[in-house]
C-alpha atoms as a PDB file:
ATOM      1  CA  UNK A   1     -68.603 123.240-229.681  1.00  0.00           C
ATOM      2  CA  UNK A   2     -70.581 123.472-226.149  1.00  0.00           C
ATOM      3  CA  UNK A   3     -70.261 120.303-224.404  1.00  0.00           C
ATOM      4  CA  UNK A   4     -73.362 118.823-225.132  1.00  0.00           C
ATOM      5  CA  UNK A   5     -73.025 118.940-228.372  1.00  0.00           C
ATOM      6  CA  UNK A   6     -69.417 116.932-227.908  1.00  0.00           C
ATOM      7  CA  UNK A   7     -71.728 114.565-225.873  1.00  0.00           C
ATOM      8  CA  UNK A   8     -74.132 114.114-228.858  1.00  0.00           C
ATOM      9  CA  UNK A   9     -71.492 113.751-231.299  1.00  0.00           C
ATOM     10  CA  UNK A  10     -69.908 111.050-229.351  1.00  0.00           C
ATOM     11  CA  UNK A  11     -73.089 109.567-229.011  1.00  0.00           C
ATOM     12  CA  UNK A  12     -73.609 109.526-232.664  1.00  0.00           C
ATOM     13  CA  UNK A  13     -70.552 107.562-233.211  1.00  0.00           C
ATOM     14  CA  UNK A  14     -71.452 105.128-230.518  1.00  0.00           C
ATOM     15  CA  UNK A  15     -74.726 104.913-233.082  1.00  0.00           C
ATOM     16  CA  UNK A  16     -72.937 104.136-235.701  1.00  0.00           C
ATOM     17  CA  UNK A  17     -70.100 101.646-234.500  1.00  0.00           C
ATOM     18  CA  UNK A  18     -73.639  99.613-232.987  1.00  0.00           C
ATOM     19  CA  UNK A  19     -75.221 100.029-236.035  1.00  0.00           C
ATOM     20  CA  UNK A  20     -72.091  98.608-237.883  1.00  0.00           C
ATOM     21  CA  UNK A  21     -71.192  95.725-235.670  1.00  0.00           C
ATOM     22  CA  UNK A  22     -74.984  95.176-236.320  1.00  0.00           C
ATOM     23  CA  UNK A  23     -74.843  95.237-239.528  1.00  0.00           C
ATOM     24  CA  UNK A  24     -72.198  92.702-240.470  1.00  0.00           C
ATOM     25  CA  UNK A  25     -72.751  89.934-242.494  1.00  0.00           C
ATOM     26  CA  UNK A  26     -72.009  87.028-239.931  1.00  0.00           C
ATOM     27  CA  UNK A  27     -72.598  83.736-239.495  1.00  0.00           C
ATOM     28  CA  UNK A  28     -75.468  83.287-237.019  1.00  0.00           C
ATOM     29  CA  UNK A  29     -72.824  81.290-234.565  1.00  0.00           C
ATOM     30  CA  UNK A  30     -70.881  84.708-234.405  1.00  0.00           C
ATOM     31  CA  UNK A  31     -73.934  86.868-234.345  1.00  0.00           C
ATOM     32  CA  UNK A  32     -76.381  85.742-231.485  1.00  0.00           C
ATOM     33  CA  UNK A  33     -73.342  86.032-228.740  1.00  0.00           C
ATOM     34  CA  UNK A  34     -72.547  89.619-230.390  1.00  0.00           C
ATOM     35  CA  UNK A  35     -75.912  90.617-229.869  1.00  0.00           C
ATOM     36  CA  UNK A  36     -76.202  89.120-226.639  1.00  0.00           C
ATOM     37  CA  UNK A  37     -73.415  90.975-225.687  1.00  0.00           C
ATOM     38  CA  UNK A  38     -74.904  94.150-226.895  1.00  0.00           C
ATOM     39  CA  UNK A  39     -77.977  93.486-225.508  1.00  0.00           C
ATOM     40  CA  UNK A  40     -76.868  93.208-221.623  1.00  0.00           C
ATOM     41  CA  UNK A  41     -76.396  97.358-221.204  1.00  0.00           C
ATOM     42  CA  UNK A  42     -80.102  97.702-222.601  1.00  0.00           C
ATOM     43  CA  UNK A  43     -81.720  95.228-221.108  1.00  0.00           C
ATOM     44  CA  UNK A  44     -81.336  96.945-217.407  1.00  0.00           C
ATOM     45  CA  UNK A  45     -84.358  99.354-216.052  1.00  0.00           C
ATOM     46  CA  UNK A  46     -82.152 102.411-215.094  1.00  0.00           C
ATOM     47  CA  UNK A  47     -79.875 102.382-218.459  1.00  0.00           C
ATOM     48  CA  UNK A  48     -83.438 102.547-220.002  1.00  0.00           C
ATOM     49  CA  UNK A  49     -84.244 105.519-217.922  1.00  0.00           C
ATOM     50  CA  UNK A  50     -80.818 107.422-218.579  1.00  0.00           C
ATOM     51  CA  UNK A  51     -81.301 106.864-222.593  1.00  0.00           C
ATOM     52  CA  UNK A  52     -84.895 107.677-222.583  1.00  0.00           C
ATOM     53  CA  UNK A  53     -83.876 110.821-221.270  1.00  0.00           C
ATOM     54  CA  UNK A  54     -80.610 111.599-223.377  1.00  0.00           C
ATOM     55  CA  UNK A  55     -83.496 111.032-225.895  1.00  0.00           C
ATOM     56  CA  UNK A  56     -85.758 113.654-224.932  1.00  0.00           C
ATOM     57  CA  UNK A  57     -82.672 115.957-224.112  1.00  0.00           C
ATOM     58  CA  UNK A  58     -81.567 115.639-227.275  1.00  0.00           C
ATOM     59  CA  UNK A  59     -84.978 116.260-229.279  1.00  0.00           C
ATOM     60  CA  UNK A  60     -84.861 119.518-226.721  1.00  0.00           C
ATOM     61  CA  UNK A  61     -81.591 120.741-228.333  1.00  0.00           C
ATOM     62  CA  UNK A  62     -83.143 119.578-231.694  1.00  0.00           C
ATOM     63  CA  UNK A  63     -85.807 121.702-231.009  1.00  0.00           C
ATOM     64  CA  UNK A  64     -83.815 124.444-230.264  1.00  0.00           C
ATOM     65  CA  UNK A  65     -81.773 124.239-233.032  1.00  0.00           C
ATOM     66  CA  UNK A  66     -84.222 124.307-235.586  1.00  0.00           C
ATOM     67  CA  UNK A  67     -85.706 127.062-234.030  1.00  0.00           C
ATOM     68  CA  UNK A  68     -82.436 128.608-234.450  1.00  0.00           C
ATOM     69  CA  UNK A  69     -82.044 127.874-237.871  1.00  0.00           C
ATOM     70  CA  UNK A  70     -85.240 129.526-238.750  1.00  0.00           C
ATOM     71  CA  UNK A  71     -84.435 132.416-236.547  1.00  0.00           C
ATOM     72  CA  UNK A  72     -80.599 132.885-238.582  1.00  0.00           C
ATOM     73  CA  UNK A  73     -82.609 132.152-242.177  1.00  0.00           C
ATOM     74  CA  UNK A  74     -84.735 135.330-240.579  1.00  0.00           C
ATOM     75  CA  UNK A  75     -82.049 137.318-239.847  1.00  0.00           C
ATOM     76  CA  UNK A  76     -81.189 137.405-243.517  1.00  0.00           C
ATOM     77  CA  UNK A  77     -84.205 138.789-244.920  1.00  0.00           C
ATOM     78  CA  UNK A  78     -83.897 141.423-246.368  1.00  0.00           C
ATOM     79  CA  UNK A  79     -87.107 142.801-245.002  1.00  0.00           C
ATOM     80  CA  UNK A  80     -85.488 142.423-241.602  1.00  0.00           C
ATOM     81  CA  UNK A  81     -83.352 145.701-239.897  1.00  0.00           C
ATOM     82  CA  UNK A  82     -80.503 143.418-239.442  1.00  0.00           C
ATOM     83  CA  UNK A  83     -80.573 143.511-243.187  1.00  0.00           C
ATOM     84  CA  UNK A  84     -79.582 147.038-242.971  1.00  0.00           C
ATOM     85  CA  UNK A  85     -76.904 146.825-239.905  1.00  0.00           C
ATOM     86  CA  UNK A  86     -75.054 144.391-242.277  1.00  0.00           C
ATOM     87  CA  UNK A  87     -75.009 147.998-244.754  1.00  0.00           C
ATOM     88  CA  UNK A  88     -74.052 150.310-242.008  1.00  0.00           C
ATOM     89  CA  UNK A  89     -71.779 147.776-241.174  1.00  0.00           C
ATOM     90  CA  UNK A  90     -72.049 147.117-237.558  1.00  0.00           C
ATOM     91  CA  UNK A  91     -72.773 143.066-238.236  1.00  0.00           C
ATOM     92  CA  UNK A  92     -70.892 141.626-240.649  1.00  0.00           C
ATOM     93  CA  UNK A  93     -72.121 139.529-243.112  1.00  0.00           C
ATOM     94  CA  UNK A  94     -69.262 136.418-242.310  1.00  0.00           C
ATOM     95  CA  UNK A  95     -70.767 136.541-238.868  1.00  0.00           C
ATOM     96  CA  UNK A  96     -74.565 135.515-239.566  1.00  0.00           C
ATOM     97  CA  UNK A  97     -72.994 133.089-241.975  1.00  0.00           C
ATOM     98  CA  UNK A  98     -70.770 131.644-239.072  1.00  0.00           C
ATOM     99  CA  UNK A  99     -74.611 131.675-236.660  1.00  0.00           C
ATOM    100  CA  UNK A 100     -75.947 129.768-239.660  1.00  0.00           C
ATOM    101  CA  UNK A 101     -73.463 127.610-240.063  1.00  0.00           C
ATOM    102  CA  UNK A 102     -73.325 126.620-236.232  1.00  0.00           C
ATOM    103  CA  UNK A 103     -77.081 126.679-236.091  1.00  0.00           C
ATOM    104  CA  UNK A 104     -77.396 124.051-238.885  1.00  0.00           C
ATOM    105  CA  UNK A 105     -74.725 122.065-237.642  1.00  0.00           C
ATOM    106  CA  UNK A 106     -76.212 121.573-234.488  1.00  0.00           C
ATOM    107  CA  UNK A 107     -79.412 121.084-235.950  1.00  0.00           C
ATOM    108  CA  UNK A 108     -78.007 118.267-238.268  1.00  0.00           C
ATOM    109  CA  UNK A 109     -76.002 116.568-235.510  1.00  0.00           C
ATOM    110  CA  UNK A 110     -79.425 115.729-233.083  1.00  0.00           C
ATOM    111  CA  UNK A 111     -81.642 115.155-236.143  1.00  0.00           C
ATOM    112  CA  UNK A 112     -79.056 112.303-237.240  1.00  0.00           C
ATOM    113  CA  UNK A 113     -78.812 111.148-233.439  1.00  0.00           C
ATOM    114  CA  UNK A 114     -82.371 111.142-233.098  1.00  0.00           C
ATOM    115  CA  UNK A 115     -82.960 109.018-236.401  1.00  0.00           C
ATOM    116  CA  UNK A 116     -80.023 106.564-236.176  1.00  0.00           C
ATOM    117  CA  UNK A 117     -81.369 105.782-232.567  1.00  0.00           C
ATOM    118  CA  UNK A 118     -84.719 104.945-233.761  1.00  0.00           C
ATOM    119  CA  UNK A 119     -83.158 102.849-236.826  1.00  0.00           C
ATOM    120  CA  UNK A 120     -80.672 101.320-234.114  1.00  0.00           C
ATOM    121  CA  UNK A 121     -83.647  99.613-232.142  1.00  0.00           C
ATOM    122  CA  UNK A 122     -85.259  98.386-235.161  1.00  0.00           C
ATOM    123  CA  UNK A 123     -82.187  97.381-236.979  1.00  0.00           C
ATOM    124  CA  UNK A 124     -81.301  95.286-233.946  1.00  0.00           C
ATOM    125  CA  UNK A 125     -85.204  93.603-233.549  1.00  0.00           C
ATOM    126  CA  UNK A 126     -85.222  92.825-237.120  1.00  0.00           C
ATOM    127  CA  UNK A 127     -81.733  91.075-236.854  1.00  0.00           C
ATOM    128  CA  UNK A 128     -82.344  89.152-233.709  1.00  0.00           C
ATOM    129  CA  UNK A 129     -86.057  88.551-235.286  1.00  0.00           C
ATOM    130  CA  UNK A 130     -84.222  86.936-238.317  1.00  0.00           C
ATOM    131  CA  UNK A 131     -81.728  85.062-236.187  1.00  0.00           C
ATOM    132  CA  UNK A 132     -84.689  83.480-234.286  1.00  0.00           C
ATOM    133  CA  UNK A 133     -86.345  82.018-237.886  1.00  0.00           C
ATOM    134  CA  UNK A 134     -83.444  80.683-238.756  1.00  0.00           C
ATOM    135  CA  UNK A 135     -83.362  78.908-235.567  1.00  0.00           C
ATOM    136  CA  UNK A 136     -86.674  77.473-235.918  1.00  0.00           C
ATOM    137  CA  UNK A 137     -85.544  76.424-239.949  1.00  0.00           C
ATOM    138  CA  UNK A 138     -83.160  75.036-238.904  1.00  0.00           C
ATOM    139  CA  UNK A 139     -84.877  72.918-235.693  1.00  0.00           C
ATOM    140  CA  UNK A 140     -87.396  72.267-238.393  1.00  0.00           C
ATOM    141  CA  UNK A 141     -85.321  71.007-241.218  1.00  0.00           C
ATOM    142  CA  UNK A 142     -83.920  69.021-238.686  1.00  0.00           C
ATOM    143  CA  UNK A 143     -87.070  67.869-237.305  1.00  0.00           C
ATOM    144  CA  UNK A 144     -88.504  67.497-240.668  1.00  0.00           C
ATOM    145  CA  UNK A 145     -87.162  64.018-241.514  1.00  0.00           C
ATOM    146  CA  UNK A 146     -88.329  62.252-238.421  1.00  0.00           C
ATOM    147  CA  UNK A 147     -92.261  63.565-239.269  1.00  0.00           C
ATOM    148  CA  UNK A 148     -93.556  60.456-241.160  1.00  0.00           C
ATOM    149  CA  UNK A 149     -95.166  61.321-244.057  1.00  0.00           C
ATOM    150  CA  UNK A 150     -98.081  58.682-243.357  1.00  0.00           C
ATOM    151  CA  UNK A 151     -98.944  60.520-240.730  1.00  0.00           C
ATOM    152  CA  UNK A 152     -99.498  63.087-242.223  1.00  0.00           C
ATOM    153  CA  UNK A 153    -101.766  61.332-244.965  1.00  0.00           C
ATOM    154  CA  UNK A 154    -103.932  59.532-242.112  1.00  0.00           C
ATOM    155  CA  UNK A 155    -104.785  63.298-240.816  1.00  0.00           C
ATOM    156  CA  UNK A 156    -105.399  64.665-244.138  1.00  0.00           C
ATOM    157  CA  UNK A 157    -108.009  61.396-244.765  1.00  0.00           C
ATOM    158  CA  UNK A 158    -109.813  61.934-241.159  1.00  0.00           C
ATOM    159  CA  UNK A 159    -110.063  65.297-242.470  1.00  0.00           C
ATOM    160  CA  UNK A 160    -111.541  65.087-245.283  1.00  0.00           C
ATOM    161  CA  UNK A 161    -114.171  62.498-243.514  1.00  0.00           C
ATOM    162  CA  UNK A 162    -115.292  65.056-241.022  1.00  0.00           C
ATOM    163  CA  UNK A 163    -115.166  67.483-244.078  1.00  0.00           C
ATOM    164  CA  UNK A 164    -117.860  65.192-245.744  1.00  0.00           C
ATOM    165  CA  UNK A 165    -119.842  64.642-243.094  1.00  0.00           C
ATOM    166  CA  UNK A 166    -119.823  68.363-242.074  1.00  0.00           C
ATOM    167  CA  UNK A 167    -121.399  69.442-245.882  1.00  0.00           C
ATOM    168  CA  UNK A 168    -123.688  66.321-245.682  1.00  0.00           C
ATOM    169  CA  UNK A 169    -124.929  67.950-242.538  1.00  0.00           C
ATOM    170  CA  UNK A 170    -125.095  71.104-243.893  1.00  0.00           C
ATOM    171  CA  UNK A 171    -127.286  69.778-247.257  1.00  0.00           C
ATOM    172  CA  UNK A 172    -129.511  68.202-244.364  1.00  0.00           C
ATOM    173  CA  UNK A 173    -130.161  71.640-242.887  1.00  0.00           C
ATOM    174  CA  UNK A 174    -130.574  73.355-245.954  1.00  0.00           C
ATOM    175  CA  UNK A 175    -133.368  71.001-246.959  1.00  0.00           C
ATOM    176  CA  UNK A 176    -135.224  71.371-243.257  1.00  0.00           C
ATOM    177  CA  UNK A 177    -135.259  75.243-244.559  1.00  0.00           C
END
């Protein structure tokens, strides 16, 4: 495997241990200073810079491959002369298999890189999204029993007075028309 392939692979299980640590189910004391933690690489400008670019490196190579693929599918056509080289015998048929193979692989191995980086980011906004709600529930709940409930009936009464007044002006107009 060329090497940056090795460096894609090993960036897809980087993906994956993030996106399981991520994924646990843990209690939200356990889970804010994980993702803290995880958060401190990505939250400085020039690691930004260096992934954005792994990023479009890889959807190069995943360009590449593809193209590739569709080249080796090509290759065994059997419209194609390299159809009839495999009959003379000067290519053998295990070979194109083996640039198939390869080509696929490689294609396979950025596509999933690609796509488990995108669900990474999102994965880890919707999590630390969620653990901020349940922050504010909480603070809330908390909160909740000190907001007197006669307050709250002496706004709902003021209003429903400027409600009144509001459609008695409103009649008022409606009769000057």
């Amino acid at each position: 495997m060329a090497f940056q392939y090795v460096l894609t692979f090993s960036l897809l299980v980087l993906e994956m241990i993030l996106f399981s640590l991520i994924s646990l189910p843990l209690p939200s004391k356990m889970r804010r200073p994980l993702l803290k933690t995880l958060y401190i690489p990505f939250s400085s400008q020039q690691f930004q810079v260096v992934m954005k670019c792994v990023i479009v490196f890889i959807g190069i190579m995943f360009i590449d491959s593809v193209n590739r693929t569709f080249k080796v599918n090509n290759d065994l056509n059997p419209v194609n002369p390299i159809v009839d080289s495999i009959a003379n015998g000067t290519i053998s048929r295990s070979e194109i298999q083996s640039r198939r193979f390869y080509s696929q692989r490689n294609m396979y191995l950025c596509g999933f890189t690609l796509f488990l980086s995108l669900v990474l980011t999102r994965t880890y906004s919707m999590v630390f999204e969620l653990l901020e709600v349940k922050e504010k529930i909480a603070k809330l709940e908390k909160d909740g029993g000190a907001v007197d409930s006669t307050e709250l009936k002496e706004k709902i009464a003021t209003l429903e007075k400027e409600r009144e007044i509001l459609l008695q002006k409103s009649k008022a107009l409606n009769e000057e028309l």
